[in-house]
Structure formats: structure tokens, C-alpha cells
C-alpha atoms as a PDB file:
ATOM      1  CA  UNK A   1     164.488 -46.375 192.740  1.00  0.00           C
ATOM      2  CA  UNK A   2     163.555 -49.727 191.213  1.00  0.00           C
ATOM      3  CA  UNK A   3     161.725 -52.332 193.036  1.00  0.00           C
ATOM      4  CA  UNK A   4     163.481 -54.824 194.576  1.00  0.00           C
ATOM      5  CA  UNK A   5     162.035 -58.030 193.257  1.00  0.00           C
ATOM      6  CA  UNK A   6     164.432 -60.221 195.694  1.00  0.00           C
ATOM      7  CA  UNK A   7     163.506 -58.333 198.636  1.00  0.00           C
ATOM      8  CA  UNK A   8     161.351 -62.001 199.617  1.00  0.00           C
ATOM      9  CA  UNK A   9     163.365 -65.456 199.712  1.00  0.00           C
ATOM     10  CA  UNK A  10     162.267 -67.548 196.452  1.00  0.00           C
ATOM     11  CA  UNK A  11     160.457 -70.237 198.548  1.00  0.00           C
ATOM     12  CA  UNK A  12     158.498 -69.522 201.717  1.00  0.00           C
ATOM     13  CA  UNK A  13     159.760 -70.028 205.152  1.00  0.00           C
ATOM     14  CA  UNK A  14     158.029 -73.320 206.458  1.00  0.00           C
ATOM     15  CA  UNK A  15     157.013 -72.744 209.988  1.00  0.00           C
ATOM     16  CA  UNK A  16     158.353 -75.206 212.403  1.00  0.00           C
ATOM     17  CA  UNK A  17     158.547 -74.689 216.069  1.00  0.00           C
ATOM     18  CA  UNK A  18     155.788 -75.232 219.217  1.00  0.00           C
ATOM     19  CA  UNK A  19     153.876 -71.866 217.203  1.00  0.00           C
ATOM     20  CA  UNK A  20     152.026 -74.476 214.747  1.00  0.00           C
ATOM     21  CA  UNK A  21     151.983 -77.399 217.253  1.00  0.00           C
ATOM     22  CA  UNK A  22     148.592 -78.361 218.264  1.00  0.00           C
ATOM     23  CA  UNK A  23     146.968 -81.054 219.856  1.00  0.00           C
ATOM     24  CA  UNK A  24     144.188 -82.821 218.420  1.00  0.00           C
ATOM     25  CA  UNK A  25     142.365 -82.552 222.203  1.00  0.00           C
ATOM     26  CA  UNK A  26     142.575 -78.198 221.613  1.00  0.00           C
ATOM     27  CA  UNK A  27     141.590 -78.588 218.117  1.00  0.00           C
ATOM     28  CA  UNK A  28     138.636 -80.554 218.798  1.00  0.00           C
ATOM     29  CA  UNK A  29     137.294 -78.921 221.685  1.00  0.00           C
ATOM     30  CA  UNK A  30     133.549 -77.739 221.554  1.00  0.00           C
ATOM     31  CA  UNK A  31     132.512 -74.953 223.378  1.00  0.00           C
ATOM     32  CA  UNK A  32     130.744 -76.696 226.369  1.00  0.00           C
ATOM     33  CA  UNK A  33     133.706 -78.298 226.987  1.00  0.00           C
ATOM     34  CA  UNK A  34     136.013 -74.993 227.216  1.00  0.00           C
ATOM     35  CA  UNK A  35     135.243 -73.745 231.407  1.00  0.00           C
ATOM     36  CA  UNK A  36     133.149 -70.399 231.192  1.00  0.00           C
ATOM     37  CA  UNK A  37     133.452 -69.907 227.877  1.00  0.00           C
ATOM     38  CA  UNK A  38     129.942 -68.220 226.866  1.00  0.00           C
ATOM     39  CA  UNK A  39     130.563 -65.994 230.063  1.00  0.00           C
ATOM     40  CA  UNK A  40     133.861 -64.998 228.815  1.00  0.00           C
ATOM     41  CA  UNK A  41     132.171 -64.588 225.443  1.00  0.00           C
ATOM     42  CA  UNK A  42     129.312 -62.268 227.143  1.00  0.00           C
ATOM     43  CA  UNK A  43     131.806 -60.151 228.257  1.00  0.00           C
ATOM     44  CA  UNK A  44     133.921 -60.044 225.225  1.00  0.00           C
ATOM     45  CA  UNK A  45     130.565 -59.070 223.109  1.00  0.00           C
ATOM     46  CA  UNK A  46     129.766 -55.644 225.813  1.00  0.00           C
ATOM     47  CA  UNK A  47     133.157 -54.762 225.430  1.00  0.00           C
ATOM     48  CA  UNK A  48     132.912 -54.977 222.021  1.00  0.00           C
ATOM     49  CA  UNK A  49     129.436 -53.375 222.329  1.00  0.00           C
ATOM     50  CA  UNK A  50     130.334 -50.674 224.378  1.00  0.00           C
ATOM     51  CA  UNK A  51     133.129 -49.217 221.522  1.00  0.00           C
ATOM     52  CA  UNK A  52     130.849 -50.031 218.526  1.00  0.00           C
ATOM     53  CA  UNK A  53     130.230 -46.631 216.255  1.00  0.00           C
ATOM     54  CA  UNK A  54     126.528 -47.787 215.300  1.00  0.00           C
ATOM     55  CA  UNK A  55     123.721 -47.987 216.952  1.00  0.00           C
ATOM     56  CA  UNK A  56     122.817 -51.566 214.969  1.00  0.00           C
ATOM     57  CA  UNK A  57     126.333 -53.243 215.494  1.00  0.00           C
ATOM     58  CA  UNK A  58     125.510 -52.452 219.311  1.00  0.00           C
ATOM     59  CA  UNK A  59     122.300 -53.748 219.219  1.00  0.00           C
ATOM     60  CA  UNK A  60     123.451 -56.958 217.531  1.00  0.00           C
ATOM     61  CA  UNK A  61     126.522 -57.638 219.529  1.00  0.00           C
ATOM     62  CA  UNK A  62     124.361 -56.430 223.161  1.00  0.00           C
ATOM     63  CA  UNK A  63     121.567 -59.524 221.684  1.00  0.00           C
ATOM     64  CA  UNK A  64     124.403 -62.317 220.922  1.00  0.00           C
ATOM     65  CA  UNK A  65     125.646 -61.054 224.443  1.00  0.00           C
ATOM     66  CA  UNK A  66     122.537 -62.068 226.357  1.00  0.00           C
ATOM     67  CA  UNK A  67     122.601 -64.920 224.132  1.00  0.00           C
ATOM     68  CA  UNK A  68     125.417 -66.000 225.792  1.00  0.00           C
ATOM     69  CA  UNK A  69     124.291 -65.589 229.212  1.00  0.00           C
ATOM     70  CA  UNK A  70     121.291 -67.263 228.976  1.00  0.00           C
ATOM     71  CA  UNK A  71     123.271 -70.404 227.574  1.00  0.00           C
ATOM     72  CA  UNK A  72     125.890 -69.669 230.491  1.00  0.00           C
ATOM     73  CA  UNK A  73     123.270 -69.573 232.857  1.00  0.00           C
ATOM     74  CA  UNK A  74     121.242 -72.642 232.036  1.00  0.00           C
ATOM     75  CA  UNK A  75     124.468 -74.698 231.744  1.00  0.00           C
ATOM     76  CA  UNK A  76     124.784 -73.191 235.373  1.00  0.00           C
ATOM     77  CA  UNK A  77     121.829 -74.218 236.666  1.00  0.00           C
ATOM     78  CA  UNK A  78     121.844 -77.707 238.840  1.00  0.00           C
ATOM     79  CA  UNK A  79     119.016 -80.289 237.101  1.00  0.00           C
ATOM     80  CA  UNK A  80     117.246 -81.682 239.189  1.00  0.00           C
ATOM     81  CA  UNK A  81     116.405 -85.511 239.729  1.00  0.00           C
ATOM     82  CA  UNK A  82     113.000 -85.837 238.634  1.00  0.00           C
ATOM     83  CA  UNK A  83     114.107 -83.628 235.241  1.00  0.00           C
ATOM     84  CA  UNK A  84     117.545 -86.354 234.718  1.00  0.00           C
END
């Protein structure tokens, strides 16, 4: 059975539709200003860890983990008025 070279349209489908709609407030957006996201990354990173088949890639993704929650943590953490 040959190959069916017209199987794809000759020109590609442009994508239109709220799917590649962003705003340039979502696209811009730093970390620090997305709410909990290096606790939600902590978590991410053990469940990640806790699958990983090596003991290296668990190692690495347990340290970028506590990374996380040390940044989480000091972002947390009220400053006080002699340190402002």
C-alpha cells in the first residue's frame, strides 16, 4: 500500500481561537508575582522525586525542591521595621 502523500492539507492550519490568546500581563509574569508558586513548585519537584528511577535525578530534583522552600519561606517571612 503506497503512502499517501495527501494524507496532510498543503498549507498548515493557522490556529485561531481563545487556545493562542494571551495576555501580555500572563506572559510577562515573573515568578514572585505568581501566589505560591515556589511552594507549588516544591511539591511538584517531590512528586517528581518520589517516581524518579535514579538515585542522582532524586537527589537533584529533592535539592531544587528545598531550593524552593527556602525561597518560599523567606518570601514568607514578615521583615521587620528596623530591616525595611
Amino acid at each position: 500500500m503506497p503512502f499517501a502523500s495527501n494524507a496532510l492539507p498543503a498549507e498548515k492550519e493557522q490556529w485561531e481561537g481563545d487556545a493562542m490568546k494571551f495576555d501580555e500581563k500572563s506572559l510577562s509574569a515573573l515568578p514572585r508575582e505568581v501566589p505560591h508558586y515556589h511552594e507549588r513548585q516544591a511539591t511538584h519537584l517531590r512528586s517528581l522525586a518520589a517516581n524518579a528511577t535514579t538515585v542522582q535525578v532524586k537527589a537533584r530534583l529533592l535539592k531544587e525542591a528545598r531550593e524552593h522552600e527556602d525561597i518560599a519561606q523567606s518570601e514568607a517571612e514578615p521583615v521587620s521595621a528596623s530591616e525595611a
